[in-house]
Each structure stands twice: as structure tokens, then as C-alpha cells.
Protein backbone atom coordinates (compact mmCIF):
# COMPACT_ATOMS: atom_id res chain seq x y z
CA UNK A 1 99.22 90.50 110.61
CA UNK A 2 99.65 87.56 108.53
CA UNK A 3 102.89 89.08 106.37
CA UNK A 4 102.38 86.38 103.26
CA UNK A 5 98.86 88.14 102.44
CA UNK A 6 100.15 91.51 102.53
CA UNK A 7 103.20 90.45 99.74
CA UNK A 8 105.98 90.32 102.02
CA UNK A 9 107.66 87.56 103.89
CA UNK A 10 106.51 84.34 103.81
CA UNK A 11 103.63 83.35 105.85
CA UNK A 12 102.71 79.32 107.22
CA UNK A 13 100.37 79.11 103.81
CA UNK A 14 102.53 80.77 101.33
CA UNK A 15 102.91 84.32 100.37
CA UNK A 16 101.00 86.61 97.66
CA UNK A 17 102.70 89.10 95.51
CA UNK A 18 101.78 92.72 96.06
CA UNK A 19 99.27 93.67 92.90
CA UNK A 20 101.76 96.33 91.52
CA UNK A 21 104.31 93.63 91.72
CA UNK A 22 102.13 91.61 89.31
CA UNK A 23 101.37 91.36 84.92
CA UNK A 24 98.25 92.88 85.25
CA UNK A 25 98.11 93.99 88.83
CA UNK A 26 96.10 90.89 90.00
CA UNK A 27 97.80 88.45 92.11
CA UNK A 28 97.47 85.48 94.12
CA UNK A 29 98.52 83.20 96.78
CA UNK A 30 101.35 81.38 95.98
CA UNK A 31 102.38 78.01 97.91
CA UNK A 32 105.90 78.30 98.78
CA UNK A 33 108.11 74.20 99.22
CA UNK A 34 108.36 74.07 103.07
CA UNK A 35 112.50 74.10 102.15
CA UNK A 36 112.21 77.57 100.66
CA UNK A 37 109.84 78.96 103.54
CA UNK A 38 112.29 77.71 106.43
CA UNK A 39 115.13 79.57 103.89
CA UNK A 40 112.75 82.66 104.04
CA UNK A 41 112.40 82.55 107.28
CA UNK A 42 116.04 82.27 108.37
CA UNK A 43 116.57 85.18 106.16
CA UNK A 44 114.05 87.03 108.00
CA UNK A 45 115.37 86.64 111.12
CA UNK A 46 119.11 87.71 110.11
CA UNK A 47 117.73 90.64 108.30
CA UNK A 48 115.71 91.72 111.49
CA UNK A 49 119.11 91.89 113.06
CA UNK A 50 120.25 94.49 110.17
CA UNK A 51 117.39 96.37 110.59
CA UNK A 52 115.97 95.28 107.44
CA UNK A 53 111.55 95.25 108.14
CA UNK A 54 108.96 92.66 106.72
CA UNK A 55 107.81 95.00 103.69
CA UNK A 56 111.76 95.75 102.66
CA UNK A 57 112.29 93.62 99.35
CA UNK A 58 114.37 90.16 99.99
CA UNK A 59 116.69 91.33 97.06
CA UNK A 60 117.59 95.10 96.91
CA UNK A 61 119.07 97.10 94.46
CA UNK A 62 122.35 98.63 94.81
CA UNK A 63 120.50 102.28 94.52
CA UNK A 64 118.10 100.98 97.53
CA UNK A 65 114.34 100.13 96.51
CA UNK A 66 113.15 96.57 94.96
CA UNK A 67 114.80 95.56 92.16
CA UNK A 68 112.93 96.80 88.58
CA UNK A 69 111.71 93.80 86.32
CA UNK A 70 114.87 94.47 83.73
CA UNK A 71 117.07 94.02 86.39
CA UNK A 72 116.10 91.03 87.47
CA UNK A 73 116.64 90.37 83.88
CA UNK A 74 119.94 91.48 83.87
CA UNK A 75 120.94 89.88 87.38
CA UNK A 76 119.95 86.07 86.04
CA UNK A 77 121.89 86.93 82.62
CA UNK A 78 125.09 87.28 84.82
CA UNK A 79 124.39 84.45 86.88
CA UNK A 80 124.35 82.16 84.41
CA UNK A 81 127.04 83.75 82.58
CA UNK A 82 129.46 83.81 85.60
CA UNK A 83 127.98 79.81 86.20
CA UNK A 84 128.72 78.90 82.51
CA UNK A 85 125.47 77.91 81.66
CA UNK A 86 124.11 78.90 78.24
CA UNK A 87 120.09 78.41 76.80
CA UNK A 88 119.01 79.80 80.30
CA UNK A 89 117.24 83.13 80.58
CA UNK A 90 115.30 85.00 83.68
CA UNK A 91 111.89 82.90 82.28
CA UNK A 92 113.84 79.36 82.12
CA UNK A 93 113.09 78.22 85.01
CA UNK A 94 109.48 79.67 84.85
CA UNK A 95 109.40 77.44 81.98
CA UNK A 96 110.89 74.36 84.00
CA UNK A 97 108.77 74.65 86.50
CA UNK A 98 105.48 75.00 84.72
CA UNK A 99 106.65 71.77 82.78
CA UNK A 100 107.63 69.84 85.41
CA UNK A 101 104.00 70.74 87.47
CA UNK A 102 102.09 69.40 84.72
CA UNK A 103 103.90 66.17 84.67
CA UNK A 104 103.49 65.68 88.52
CA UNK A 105 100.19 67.25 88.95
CA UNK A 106 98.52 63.91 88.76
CA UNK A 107 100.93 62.37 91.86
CA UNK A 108 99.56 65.53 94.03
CA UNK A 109 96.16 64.53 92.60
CA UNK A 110 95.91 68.06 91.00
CA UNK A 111 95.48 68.95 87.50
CA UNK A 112 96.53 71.44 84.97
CA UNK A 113 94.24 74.02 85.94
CA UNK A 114 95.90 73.97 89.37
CA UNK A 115 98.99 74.63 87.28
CA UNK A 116 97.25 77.14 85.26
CA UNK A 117 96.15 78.74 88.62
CA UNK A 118 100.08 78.38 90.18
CA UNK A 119 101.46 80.22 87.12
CA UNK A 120 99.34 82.64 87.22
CA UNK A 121 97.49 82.36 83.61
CA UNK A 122 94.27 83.74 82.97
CA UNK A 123 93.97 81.18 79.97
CA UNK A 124 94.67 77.05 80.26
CA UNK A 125 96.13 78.09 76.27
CA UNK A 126 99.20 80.58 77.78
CA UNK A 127 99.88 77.66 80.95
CA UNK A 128 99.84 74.96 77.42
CA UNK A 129 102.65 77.25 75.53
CA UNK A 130 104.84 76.80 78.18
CA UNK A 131 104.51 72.70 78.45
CA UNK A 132 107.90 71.46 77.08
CA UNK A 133 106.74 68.01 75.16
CA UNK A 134 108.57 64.58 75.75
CA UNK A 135 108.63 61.90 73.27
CA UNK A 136 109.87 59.26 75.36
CA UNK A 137 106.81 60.08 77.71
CA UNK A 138 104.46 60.05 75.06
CA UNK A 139 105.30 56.86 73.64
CA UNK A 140 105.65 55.26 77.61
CA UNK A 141 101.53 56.59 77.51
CA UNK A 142 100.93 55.16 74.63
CA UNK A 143 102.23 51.70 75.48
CA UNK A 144 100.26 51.77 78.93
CA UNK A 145 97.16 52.26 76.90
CA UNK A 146 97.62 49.07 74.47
């Protein structure tokens, strides 16, 4: 059984959120950075040896059980409290990352509806909302097209 399709630990392609797990109960494969998966994977094997099984959540709650969306919520709040930082929420680096992927897709020769796809949008319009601008980028285009 290939444990990344059934939405627990990684698998060699990636891994894909149970449907439950997901905004409208869809879900998808999701490509995990071969850094993160060898992480995973480590994990996996020093859980094994506290009898923790592949459809256990990574991160449990102190009452047992995944952790509920609010608090995962309330775990990044205290995070970056105890870390000092301040702006940063539980969707920052959603955010981040969906900004950054548009501004690379090109180098991977993908394009924003691969981002769309990796964020999970139903609509190109949500993936757009979350696109921080850059003026220093924009005029650096400009310039290479005069």
C-alpha cells in the first residue's frame, strides 16, 4: 500500500490529504521537497519504534486524536509568539509560499495554474488574491521589455 495516496505518511511521489482533512472534502496529491520527505521519513521510522502506525497523525493533540483546524491555529500563534515574530499567522506562510511559486514557476517551466493546482484553488482568481505584488520586480519586467 502506497501510504501517500491513502493521506498518511509520505510516499516516493508525495502524499494526498485525506478528503475530510480537506476545504471542501476534495483533495489532491501534493509534491512534498525531497528535504521534507527524508524528514518524514526519519520521523516515521522513530515513531514505528513508539508504536506510533502510518494512519496516526504526525502532530497529536495532547487529548490524543489529530489536531482540530483551530488548534493548529492556536499552536502557530504561540510559535511565533514564543519566536518573537509579529505579522505572521497559521495562513502566512500559505501566503509565502503561493507567492514565491508564482515567481519561480517559470524556472520549473510550470505556470500559475500548476500553482493554482498546488494550492489547491478551484479558481486561478482565489490562487491571484494570494500573489503578494513587487514593485522592484515589476519595474525589472518592464525594463527587459524596452
Amino acid at each position: 500500500m502506497d501510504h501517500g495516496d491513502a493521506g498518511g505518511w509520505p510516499s516516493r511521489r508525495g502524499t494526498q490529504p485525506a478528503g475530510s482533512n480537506t476545504k471542501y472534502g476534495g483533495g489532491g496529491r501534493i509534491p512534498l521537497h525531497s528535504e521534507l520527505r527524508a524528514a518524514l521519513r526519519s520521523l516515521q521510522r522513530e515513531s514505528a519504534a513508539w508504536g506510533i502506525g502510518l494512519e496516526d497523525p504526525i502532530i497529536g493533540s495532547f487529548r490524543g486524536g489529530a489536531l482540530r483546524a483551530n488548534s493548529i491555529v492556536n499552536w502557530f500563534t504561540a510559535l511565533y509568539r514564543e519566536l518573537g515574530l509579529e505579522g505572521c499567522s497559521s495562513h502566512s506562510g500559505r501566503r509565502t509560499f503561493i507567492t514565491m511559486a508564482a515567481r519561480r514557476a517559470h524556472k520549473a517551466g510550470a505556470s500559475l495554474r500548476d500553482v493554482q493546482l498546488l494550492a489547491g484553488h478551484r479558481s486561478i482568481e482565489t490562487t491571484q488574491r494570494y500573489i503578494d505584488g513587487d514593485s522592484d520586480a515589476q519595474r525589472r519586467l518592464v525594463a527587459l521589455l524596452g
